[in-house]
C-alpha atoms as a PDB file:
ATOM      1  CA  UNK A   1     -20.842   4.880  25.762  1.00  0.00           C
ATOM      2  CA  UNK A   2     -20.471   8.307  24.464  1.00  0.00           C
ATOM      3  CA  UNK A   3     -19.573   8.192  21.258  1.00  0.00           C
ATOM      4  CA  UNK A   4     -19.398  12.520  20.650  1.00  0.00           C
ATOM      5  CA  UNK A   5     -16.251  13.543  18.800  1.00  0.00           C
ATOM      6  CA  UNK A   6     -15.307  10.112  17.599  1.00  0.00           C
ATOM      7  CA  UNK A   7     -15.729   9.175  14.108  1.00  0.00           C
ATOM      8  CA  UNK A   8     -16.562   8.749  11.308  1.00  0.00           C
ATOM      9  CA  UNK A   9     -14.417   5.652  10.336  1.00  0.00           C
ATOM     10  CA  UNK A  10     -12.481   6.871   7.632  1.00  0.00           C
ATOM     11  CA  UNK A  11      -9.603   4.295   6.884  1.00  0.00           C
ATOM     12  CA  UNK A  12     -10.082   0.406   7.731  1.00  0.00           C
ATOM     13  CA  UNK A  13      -6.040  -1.391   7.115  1.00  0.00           C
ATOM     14  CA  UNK A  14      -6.012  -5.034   6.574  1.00  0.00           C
ATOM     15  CA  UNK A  15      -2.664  -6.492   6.596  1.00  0.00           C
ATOM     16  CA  UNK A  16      -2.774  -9.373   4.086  1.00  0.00           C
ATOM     17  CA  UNK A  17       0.484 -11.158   5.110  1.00  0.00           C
ATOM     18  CA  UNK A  18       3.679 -10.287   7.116  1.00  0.00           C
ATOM     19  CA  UNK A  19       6.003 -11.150   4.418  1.00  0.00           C
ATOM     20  CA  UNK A  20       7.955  -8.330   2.301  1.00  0.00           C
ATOM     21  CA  UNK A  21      10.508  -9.428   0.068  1.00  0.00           C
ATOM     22  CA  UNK A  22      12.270  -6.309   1.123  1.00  0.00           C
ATOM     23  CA  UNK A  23      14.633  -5.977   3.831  1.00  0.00           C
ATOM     24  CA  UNK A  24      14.084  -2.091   4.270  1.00  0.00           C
ATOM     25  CA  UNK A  25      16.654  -0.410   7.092  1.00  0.00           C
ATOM     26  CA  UNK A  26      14.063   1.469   8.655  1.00  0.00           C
ATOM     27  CA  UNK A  27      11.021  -0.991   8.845  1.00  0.00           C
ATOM     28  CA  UNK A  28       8.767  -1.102  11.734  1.00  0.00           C
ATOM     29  CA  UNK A  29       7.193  -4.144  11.457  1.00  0.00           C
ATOM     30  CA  UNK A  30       8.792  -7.076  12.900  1.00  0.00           C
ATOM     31  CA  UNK A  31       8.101 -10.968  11.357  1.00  0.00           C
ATOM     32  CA  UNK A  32       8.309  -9.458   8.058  1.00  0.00           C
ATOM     33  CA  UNK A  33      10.640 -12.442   6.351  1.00  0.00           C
ATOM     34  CA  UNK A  34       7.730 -14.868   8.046  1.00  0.00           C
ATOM     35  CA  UNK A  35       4.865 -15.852   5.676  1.00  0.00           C
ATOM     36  CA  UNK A  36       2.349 -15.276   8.032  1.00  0.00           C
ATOM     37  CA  UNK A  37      -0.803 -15.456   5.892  1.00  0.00           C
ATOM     38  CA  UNK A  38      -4.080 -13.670   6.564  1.00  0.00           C
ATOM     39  CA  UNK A  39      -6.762 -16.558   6.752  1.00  0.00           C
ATOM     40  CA  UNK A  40      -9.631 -15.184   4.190  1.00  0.00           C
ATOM     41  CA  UNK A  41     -12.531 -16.233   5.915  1.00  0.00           C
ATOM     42  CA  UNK A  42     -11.280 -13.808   8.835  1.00  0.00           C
ATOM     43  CA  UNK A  43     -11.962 -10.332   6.222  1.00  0.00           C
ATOM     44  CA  UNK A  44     -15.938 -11.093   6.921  1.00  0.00           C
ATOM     45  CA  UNK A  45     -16.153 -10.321  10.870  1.00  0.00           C
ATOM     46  CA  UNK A  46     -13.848  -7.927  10.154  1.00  0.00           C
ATOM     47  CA  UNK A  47     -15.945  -6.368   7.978  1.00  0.00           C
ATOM     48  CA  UNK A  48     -18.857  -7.281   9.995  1.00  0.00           C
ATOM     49  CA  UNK A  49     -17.307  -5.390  12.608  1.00  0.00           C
ATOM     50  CA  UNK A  50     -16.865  -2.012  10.892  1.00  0.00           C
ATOM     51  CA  UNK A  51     -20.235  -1.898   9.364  1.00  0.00           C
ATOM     52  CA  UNK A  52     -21.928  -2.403  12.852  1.00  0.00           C
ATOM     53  CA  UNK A  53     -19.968  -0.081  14.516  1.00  0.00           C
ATOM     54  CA  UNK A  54     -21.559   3.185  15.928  1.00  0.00           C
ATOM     55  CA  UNK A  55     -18.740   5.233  14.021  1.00  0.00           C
ATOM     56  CA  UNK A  56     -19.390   4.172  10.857  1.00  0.00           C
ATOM     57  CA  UNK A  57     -20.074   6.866   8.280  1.00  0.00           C
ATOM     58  CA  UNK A  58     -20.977   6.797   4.620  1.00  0.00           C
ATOM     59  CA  UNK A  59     -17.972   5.295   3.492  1.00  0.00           C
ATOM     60  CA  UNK A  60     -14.007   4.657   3.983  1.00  0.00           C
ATOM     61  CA  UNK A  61     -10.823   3.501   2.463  1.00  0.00           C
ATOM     62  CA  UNK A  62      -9.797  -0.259   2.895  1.00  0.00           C
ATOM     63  CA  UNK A  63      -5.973  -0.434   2.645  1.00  0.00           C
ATOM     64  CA  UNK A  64      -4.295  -3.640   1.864  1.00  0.00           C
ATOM     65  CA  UNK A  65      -1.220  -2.641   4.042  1.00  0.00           C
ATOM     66  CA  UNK A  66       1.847  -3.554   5.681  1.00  0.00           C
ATOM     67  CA  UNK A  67       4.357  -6.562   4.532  1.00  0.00           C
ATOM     68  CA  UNK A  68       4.432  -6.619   0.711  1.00  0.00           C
ATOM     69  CA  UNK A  69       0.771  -6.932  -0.129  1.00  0.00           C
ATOM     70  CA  UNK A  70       1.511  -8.557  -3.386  1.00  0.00           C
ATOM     71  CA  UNK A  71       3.474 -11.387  -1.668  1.00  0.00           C
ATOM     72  CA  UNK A  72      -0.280 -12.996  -1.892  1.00  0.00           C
ATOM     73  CA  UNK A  73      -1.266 -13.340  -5.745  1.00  0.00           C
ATOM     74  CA  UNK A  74      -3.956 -11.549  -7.587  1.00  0.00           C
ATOM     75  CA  UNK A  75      -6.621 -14.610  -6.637  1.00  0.00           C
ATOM     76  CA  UNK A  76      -6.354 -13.349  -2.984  1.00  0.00           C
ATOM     77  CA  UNK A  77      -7.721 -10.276  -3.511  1.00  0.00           C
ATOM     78  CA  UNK A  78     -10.461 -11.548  -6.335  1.00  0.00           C
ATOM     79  CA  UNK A  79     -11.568 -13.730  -3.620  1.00  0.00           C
ATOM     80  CA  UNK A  80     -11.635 -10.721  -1.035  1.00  0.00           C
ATOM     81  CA  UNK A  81     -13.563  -8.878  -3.261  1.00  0.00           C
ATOM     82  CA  UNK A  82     -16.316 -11.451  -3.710  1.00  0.00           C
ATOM     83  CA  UNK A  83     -16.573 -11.279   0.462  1.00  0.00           C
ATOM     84  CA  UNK A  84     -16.627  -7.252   0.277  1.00  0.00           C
ATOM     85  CA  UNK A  85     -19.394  -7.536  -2.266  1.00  0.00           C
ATOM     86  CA  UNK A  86     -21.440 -10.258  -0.479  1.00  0.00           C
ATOM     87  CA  UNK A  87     -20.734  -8.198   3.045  1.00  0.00           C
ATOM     88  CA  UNK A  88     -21.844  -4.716   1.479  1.00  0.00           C
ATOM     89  CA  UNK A  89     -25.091  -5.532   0.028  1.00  0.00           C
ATOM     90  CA  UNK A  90     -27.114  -4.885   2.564  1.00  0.00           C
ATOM     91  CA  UNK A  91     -25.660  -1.369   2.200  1.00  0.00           C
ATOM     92  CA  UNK A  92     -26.128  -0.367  -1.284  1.00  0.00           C
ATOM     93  CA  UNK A  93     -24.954   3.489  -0.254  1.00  0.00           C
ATOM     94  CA  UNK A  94     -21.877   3.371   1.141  1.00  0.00           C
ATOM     95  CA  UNK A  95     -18.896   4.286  -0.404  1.00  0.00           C
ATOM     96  CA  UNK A  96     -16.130   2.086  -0.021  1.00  0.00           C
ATOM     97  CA  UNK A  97     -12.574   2.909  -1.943  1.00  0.00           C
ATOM     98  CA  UNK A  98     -10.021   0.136  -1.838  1.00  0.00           C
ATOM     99  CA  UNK A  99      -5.705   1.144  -1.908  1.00  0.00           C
ATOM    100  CA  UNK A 100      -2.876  -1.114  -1.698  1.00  0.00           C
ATOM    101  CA  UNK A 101       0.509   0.325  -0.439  1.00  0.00           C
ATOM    102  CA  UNK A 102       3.216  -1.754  -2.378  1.00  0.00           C
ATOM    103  CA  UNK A 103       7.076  -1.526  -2.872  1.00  0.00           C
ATOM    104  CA  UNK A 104       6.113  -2.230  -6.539  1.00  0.00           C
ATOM    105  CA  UNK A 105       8.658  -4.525  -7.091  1.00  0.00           C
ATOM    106  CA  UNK A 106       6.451  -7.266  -8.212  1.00  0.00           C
ATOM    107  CA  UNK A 107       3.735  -5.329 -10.576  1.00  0.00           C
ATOM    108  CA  UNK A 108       3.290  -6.740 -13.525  1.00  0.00           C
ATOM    109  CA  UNK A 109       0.358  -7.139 -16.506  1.00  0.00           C
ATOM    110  CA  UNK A 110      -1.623  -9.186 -13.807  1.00  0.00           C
ATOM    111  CA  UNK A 111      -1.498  -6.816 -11.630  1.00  0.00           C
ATOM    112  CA  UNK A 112      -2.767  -4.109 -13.181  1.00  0.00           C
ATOM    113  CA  UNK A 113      -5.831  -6.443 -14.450  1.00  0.00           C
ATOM    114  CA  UNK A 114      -6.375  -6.931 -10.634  1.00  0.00           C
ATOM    115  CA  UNK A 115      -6.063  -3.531  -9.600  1.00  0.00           C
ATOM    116  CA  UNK A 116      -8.393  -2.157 -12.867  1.00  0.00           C
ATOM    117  CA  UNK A 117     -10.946  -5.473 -11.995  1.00  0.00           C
ATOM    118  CA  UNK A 118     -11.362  -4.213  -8.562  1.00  0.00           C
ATOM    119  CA  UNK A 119     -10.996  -0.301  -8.873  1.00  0.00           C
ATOM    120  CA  UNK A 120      -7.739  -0.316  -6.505  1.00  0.00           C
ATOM    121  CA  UNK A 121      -5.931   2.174  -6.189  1.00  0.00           C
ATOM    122  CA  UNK A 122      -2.360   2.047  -6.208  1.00  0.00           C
ATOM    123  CA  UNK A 123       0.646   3.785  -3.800  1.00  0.00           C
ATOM    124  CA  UNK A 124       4.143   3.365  -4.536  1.00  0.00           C
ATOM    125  CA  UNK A 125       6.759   3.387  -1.913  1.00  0.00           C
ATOM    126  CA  UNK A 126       9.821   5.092  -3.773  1.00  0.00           C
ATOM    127  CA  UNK A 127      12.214   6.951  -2.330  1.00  0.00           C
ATOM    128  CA  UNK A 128      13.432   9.343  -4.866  1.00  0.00           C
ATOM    129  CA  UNK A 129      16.335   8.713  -6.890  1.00  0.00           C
ATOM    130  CA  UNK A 130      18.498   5.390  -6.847  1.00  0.00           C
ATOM    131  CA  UNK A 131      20.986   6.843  -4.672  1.00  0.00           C
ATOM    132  CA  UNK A 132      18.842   7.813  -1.923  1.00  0.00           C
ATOM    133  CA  UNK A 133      16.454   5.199  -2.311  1.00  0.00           C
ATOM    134  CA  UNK A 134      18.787   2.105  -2.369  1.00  0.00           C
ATOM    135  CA  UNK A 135      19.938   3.378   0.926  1.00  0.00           C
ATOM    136  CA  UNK A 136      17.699   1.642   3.040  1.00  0.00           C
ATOM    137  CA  UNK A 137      15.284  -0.130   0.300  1.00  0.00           C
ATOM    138  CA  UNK A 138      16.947  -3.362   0.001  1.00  0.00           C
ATOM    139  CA  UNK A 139      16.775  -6.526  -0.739  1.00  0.00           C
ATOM    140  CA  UNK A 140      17.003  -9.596   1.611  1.00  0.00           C
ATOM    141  CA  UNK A 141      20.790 -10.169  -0.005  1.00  0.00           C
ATOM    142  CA  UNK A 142      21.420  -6.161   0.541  1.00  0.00           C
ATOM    143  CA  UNK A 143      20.761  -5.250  -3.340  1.00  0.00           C
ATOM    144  CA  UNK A 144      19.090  -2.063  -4.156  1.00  0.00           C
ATOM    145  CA  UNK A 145      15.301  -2.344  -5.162  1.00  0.00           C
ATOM    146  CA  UNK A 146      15.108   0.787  -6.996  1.00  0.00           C
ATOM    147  CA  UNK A 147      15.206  -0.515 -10.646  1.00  0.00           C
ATOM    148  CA  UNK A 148      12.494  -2.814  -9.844  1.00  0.00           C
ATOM    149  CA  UNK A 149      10.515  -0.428  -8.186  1.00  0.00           C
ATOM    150  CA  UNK A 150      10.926   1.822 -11.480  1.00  0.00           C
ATOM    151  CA  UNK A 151       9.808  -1.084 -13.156  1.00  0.00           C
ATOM    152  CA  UNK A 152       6.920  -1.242 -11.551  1.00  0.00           C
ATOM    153  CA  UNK A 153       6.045   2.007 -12.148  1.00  0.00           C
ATOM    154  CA  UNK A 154       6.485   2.620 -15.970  1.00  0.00           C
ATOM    155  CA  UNK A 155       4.181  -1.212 -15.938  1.00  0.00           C
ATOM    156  CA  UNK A 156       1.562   1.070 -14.296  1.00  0.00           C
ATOM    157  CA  UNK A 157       2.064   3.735 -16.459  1.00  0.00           C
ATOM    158  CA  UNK A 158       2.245   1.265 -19.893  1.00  0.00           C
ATOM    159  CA  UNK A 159      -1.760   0.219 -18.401  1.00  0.00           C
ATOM    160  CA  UNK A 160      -2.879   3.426 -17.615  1.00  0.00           C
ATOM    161  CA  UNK A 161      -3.204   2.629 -13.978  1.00  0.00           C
ATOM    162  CA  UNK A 162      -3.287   5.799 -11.933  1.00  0.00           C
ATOM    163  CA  UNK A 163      -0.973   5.411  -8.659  1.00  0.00           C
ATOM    164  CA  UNK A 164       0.836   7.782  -5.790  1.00  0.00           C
ATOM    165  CA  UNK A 165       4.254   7.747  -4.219  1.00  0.00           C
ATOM    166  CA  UNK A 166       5.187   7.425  -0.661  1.00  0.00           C
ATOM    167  CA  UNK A 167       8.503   8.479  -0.011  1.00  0.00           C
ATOM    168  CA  UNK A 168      10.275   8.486   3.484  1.00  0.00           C
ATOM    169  CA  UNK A 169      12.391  11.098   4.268  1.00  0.00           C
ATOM    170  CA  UNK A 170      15.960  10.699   6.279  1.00  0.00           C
ATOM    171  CA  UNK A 171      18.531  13.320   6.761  1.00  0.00           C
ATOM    172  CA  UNK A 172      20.098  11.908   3.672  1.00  0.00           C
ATOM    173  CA  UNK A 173      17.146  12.813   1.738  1.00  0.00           C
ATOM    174  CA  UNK A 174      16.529  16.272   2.872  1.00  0.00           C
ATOM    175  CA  UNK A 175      20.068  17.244   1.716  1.00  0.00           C
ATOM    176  CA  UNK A 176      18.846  16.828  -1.695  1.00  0.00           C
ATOM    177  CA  UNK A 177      15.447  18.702  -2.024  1.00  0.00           C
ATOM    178  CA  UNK A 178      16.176  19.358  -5.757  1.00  0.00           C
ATOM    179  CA  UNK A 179      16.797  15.798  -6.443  1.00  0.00           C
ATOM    180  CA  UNK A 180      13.513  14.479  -5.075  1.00  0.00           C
ATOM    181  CA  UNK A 181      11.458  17.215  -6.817  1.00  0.00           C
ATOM    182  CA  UNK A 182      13.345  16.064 -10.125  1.00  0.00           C
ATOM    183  CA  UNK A 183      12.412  12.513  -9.719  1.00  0.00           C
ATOM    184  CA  UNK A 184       8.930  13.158  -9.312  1.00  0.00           C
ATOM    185  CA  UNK A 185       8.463  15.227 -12.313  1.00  0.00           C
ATOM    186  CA  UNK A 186      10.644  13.475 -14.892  1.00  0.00           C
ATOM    187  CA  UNK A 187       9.314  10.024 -13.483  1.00  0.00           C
ATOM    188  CA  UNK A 188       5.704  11.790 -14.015  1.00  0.00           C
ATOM    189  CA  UNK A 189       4.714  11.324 -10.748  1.00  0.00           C
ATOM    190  CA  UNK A 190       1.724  14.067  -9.792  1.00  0.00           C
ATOM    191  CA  UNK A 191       0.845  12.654  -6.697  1.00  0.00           C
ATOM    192  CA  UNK A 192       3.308  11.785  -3.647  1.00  0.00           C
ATOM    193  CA  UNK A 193       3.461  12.006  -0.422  1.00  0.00           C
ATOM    194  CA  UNK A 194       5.964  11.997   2.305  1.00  0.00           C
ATOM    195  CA  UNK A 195       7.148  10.387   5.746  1.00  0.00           C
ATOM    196  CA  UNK A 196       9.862  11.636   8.048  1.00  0.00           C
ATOM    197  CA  UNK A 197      11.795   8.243   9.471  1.00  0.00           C
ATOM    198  CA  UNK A 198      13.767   9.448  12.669  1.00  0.00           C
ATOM    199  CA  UNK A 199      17.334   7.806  12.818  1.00  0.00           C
ATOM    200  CA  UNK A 200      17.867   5.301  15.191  1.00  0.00           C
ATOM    201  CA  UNK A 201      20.495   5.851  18.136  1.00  0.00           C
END
């Protein structure tokens, strides 16, 4: 096969469960109130896979993505990490960063330990402001997640755990540009990034 102009793999995603404990308006992932568990054994082909593959380069991101990560507890990923290190040390040069994308309603002091243990780095999703954020970030019983997110967030902050912001951008949003750029700097947030979610219908 001709491999010219693909590559190198930058960004390997490993979804660690289906399960959020968010009922977000604007999801895309369907099974997401299933607990549909990632079998551990199943990150070593994986891996396996990657580092074989003809587009490997030296190094990429592995994201724990998609369903609330932190659904599965901080011995999930200590256990990962033992497989990443036994998988990688036949390649004592390559770089590999590790991120987790969380709602960050369920960071706490353990979580920070985990995320410090293993050098992972954090994003936020946060949608500005309470009242554009609780539009669509919900909870299962149609509460607004946006205090717990915050809390989240200063718990990062109170550990000195560096994180990013993902925010998704609606037509509500963009009506308050001012708003947004307000939350991120009194919230202190330097990095963020941002999404735009087309309405349905």
């Amino acid at each position: 096969m001709n491999t010219a102009g693909f590559g190198p793999i930058r960004l390997l995603v490993i979804q660690p469960t289906s399960l959020c404990n968010l009922d977000c308006s604007y999801c895309y992932l369907p099974d997401r109130q299933r607990r549909k568990m990632l079998d551990l054994e199943l990150i070593r082909p994986i891996l396996r896979r990657v580092l074989e593959s003809p587009f490997l380069g030296d190094g990429f991101t592995l994201l724990w993505h998609a369903g609330e990560p932190l659904t599965r507890p901080p011995s999930f990923y200590d256990a990962a990490n033992r497989i990443l290190a036994e998988e990688l040390a036949g390649h004592p040069t390559l770089g590999i960063n590790q991120a987790v994308q969380t709602n960050g309603t369920l960071i706490n002091g353990a979580w920070c330990a985990c995320f410090r243990r293993h050098g992972i780095h954090v994003g936020v999703s946060v949608d500005g402001p309470a009242f554009l954020h609780d539009r669509a970030r919900r909870t299962r019983l149609g509460h607004g997640s946006h205090a717990a997110t915050m809390r989240g967030i200063a718990t990062l902050q109170e550990h000195g755990i560096p994180f990013s912001v993902i925010s998704v951008l609606t037509r509500q949003s963009l009506q308050h540009p001012d708003a947004l750029i307000d939350f991120y700097l009194e919230n202190g947030i330097a990095m963020w990034a941002s999404t735009w979610r087309r309405p349905k219908g």
